[in-house]
C-alpha atoms as a PDB file:
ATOM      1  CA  UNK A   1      18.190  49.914  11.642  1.00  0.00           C
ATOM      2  CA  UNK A   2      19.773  51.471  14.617  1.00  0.00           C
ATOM      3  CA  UNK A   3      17.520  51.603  18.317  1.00  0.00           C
ATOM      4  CA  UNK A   4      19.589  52.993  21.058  1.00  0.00           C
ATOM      5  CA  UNK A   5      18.346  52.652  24.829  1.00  0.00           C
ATOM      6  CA  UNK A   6      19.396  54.233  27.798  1.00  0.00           C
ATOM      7  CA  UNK A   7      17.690  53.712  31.293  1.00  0.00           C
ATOM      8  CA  UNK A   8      18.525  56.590  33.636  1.00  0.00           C
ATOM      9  CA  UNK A   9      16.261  55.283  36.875  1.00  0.00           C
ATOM     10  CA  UNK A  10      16.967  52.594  39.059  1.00  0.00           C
ATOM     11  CA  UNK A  11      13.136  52.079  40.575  1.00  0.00           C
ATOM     12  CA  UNK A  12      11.946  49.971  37.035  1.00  0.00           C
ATOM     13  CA  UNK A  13      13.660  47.253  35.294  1.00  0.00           C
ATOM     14  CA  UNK A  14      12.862  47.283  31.768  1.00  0.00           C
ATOM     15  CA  UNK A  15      13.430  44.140  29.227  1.00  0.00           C
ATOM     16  CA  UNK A  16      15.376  46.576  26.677  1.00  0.00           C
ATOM     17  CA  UNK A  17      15.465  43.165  24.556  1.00  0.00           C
ATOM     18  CA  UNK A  18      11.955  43.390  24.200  1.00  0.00           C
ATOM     19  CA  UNK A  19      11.788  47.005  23.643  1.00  0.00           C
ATOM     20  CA  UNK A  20      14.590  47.034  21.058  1.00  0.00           C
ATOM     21  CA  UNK A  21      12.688  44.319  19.024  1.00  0.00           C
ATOM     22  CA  UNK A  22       9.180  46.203  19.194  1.00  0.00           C
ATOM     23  CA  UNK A  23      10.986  49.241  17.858  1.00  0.00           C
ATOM     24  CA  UNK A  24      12.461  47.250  14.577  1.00  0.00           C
ATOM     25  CA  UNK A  25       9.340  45.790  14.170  1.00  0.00           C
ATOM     26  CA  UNK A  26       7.393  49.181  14.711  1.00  0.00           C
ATOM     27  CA  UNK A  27       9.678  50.892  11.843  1.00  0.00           C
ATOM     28  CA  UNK A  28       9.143  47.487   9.771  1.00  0.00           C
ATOM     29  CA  UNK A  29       5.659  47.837   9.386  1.00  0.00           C
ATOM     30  CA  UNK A  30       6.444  51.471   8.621  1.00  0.00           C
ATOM     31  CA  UNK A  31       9.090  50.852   6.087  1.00  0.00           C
ATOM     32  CA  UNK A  32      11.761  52.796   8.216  1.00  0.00           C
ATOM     33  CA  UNK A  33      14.153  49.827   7.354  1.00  0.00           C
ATOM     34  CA  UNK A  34      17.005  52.387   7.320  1.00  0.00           C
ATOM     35  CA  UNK A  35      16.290  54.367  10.528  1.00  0.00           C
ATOM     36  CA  UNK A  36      17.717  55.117  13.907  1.00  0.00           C
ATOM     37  CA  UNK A  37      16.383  56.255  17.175  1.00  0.00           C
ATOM     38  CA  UNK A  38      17.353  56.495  20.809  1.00  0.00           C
ATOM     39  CA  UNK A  39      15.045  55.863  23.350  1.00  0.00           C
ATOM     40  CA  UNK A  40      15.548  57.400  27.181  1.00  0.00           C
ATOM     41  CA  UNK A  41      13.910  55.934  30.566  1.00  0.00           C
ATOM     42  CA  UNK A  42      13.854  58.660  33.184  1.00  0.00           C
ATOM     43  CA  UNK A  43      12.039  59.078  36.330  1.00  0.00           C
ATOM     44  CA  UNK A  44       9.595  61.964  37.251  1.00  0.00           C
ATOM     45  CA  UNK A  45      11.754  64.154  38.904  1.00  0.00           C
ATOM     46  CA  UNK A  46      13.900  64.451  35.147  1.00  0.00           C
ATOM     47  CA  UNK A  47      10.886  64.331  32.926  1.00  0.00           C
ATOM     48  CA  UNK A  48       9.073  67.067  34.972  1.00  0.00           C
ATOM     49  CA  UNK A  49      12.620  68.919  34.251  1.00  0.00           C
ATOM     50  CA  UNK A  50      12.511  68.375  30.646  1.00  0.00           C
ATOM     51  CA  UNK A  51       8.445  69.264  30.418  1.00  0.00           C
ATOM     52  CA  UNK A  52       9.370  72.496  31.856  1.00  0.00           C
ATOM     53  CA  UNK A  53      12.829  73.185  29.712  1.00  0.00           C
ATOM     54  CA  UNK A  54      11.264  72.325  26.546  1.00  0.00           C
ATOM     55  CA  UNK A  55       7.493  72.637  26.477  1.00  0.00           C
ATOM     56  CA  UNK A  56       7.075  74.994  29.516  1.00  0.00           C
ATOM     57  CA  UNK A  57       4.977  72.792  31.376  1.00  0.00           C
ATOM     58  CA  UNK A  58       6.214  72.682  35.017  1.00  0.00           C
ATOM     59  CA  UNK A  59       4.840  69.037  35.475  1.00  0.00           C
ATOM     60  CA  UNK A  60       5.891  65.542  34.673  1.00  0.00           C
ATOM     61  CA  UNK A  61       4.260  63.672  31.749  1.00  0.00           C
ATOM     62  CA  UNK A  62       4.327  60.389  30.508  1.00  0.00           C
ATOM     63  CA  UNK A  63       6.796  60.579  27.041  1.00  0.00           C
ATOM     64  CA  UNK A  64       8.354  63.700  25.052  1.00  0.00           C
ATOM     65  CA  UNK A  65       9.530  63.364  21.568  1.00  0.00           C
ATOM     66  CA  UNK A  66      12.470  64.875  19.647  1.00  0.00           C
ATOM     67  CA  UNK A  67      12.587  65.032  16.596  1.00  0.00           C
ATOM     68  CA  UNK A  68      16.130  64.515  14.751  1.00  0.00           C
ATOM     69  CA  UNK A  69      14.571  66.985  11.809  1.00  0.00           C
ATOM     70  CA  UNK A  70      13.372  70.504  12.878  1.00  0.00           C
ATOM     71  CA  UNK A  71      10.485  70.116  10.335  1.00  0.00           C
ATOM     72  CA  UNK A  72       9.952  66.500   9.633  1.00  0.00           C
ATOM     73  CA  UNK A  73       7.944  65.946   6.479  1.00  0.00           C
ATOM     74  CA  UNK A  74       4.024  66.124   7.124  1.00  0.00           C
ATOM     75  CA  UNK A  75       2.210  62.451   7.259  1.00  0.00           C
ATOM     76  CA  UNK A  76       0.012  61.947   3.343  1.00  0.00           C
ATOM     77  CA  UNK A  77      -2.933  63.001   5.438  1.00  0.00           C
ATOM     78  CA  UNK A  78      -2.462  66.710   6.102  1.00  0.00           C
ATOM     79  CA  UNK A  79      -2.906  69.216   3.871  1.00  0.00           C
ATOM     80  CA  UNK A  80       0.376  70.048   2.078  1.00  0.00           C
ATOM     81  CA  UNK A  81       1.528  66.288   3.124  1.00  0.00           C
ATOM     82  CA  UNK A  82       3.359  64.271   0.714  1.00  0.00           C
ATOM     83  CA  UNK A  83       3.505  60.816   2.614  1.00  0.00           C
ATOM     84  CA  UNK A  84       5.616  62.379   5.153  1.00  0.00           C
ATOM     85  CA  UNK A  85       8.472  60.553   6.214  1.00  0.00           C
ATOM     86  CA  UNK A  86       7.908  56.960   5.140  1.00  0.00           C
ATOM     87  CA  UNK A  87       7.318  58.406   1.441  1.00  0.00           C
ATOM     88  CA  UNK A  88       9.667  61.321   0.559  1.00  0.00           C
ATOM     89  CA  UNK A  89      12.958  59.140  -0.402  1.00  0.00           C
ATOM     90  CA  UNK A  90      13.635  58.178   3.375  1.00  0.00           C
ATOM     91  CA  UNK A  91      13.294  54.289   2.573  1.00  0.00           C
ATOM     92  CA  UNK A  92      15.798  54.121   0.623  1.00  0.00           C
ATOM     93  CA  UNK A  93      18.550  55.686   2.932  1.00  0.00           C
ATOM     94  CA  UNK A  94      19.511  56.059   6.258  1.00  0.00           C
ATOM     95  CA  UNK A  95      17.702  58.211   8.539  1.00  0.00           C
ATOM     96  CA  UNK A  96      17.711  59.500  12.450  1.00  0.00           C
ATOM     97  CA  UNK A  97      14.227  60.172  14.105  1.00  0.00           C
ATOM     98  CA  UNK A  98      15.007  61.562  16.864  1.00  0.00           C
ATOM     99  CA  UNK A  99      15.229  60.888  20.609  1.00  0.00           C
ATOM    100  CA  UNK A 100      11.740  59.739  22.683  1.00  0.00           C
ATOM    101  CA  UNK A 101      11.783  59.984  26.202  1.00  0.00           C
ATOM    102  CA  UNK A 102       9.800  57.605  28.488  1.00  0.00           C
ATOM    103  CA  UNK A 103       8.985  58.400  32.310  1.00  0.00           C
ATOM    104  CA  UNK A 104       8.485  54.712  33.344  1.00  0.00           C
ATOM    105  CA  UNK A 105       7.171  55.962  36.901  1.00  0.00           C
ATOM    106  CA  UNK A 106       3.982  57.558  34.969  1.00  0.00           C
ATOM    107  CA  UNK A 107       4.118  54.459  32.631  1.00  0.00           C
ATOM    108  CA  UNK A 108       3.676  51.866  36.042  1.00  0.00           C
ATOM    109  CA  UNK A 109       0.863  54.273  37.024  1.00  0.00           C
ATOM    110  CA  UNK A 110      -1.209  54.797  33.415  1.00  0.00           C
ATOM    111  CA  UNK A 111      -0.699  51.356  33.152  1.00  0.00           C
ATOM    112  CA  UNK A 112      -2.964  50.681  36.568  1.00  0.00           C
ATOM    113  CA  UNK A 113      -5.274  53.448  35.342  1.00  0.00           C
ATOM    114  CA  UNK A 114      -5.682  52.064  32.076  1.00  0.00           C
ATOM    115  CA  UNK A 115      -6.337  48.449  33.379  1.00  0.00           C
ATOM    116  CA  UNK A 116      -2.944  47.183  30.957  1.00  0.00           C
ATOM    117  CA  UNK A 117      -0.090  45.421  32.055  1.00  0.00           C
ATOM    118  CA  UNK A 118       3.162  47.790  32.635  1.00  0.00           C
ATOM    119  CA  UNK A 119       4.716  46.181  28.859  1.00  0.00           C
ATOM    120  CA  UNK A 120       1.534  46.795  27.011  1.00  0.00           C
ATOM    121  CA  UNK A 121       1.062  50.774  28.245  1.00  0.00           C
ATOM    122  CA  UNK A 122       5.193  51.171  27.520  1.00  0.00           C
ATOM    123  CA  UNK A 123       4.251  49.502  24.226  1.00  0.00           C
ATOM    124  CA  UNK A 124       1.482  52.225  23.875  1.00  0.00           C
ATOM    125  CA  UNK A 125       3.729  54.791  24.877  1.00  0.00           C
ATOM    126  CA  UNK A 126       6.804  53.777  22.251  1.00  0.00           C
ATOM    127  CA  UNK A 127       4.399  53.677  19.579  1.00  0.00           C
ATOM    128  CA  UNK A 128       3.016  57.363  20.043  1.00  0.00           C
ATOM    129  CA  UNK A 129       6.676  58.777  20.477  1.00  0.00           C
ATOM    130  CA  UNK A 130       7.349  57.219  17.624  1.00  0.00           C
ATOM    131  CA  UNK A 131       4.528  58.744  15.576  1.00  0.00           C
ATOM    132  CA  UNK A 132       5.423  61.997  16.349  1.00  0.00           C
ATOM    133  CA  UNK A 133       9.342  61.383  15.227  1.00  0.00           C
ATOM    134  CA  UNK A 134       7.892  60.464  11.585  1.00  0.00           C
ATOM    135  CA  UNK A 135       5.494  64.409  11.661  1.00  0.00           C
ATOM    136  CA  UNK A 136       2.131  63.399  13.689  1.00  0.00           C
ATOM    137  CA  UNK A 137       0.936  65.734  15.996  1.00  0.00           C
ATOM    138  CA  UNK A 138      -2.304  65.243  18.093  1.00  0.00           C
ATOM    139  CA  UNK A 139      -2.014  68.302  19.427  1.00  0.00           C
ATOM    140  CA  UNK A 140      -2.952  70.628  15.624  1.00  0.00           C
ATOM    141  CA  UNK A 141      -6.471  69.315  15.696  1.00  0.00           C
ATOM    142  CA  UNK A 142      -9.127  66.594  16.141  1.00  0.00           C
ATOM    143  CA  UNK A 143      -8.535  65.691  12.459  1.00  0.00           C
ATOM    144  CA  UNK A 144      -4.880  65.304  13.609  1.00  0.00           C
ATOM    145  CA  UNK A 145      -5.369  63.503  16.574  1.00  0.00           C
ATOM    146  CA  UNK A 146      -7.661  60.959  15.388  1.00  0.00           C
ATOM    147  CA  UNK A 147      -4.782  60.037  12.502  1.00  0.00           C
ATOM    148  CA  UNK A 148      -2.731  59.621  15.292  1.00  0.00           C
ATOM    149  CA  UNK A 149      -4.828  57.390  17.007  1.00  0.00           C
ATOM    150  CA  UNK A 150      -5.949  55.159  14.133  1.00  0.00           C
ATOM    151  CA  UNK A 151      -2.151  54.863  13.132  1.00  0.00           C
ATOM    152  CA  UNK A 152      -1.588  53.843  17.123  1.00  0.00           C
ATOM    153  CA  UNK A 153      -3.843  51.377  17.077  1.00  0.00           C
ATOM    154  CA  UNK A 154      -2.842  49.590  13.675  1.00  0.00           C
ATOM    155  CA  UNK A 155       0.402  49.590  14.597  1.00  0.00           C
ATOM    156  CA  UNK A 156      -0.225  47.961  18.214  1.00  0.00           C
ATOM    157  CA  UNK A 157      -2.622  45.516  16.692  1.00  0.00           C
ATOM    158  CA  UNK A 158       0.283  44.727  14.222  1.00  0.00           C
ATOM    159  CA  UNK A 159       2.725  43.864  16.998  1.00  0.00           C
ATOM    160  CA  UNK A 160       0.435  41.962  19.438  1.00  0.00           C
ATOM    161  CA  UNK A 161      -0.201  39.933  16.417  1.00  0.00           C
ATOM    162  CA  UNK A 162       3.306  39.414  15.378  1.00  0.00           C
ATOM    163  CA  UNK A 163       3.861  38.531  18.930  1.00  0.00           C
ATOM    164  CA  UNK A 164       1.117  36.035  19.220  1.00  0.00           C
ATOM    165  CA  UNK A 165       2.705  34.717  16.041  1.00  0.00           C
ATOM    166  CA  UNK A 166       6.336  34.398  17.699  1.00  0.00           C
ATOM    167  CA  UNK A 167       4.857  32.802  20.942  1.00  0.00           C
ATOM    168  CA  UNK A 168       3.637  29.958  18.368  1.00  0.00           C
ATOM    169  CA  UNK A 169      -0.368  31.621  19.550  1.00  0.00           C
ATOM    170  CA  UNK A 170      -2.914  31.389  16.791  1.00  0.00           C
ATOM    171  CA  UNK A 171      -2.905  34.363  14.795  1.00  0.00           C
ATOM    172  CA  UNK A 172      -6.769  35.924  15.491  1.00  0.00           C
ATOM    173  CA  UNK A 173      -7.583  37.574  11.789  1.00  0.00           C
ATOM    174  CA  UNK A 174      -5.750  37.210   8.021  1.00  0.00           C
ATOM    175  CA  UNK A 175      -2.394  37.721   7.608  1.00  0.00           C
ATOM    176  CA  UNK A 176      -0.052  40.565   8.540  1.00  0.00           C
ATOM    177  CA  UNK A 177       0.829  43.211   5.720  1.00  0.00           C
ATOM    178  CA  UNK A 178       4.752  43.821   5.887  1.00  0.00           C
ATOM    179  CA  UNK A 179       4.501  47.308   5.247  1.00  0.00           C
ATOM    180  CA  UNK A 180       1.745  49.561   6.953  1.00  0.00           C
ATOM    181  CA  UNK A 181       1.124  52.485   4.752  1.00  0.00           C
ATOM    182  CA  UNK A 182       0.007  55.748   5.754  1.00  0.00           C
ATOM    183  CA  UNK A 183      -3.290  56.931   5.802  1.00  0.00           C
END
């Protein structure tokens, strides 16, 4: 399990320990023991640049995803879907995602808006450029985006717990599966 991180602004420090270890755990709980990903910290300026070049949106946004796989497999949920990415044979060998890109300058300012430290909205924002990497998309329909969510959330709750854990915190509810599965 390969993460790769590059920080290409000088405004933010980032703990790329951290961030390295939440992505292992992330594709842990996924079963993506075998997988690699790169993750990229730009400013606004550079992710307004990459909005336009590759969705046509001439504004900045908060994280872009690329997916290694023009077609990645669909998630067990959609119609057609086989288990998508964490079920089609991918466990078993090595794999690359893709690339997500982070603007941490819209991260610092969600994070205000969404009354979360700056960790806990980058956490947020790793989590959902991750999901798209593995073939969710909350953008095909409500059905689609509340998957998304739901998958979001279980994997967030799975790493604040798992952090708790590490921090020697009482661990609120049950014990942690080692494998999420997908809906």
């Amino acid at each position: 399990m390969k993460v790769y991180i590059k920080n290409q602004q000088r405004l933010i420090k980032v703990n790329q320990h951290r961030i390295r270890r939440d992505l292992k755990k992330t594709l842990r709980l996924l079963g993506l023991n075998r997988a690699e990903l790169s993750v990229l910290f730009v400013n606004d300026r550079r992710m307004k640049i990459l909005n336009r070049q590759y969705r046509g949106i001439d504004r900045t946004t908060d994280v872009l995803s690329f997916p290694q796989q023009e077609n990645p497999p669909l998630p067990p949920f959609t119609k057609g879907g086989h288990g998508g990415i964490t079920k089609l044979g991918y466990l078993k060998s090595n794999i690359v995602l893709g690339d997500i890109v982070i603007n941490l300058h819209q991260t610092k300012r969600q994070a205000a808006e969404h009354g979360l430290t700056f960790n806990e909205e980058l956490r947020q924002l790793m989590i959902h450029g991750l999901l798209h990497l593995i073939g969710y998309d909350h953008e095909k329909s409500r059905y689609h985006k509340s998957k998304m969510e739901s998958k979001g959330r279980e994997l967030l709750k799975a790493l604040s717990q798992k952090s708790r854990m590490s921090q020697g915190k009482p661990f609120p509810s049950g014990p942690l599966p080692t494998v999420i599965q997908s809906p």
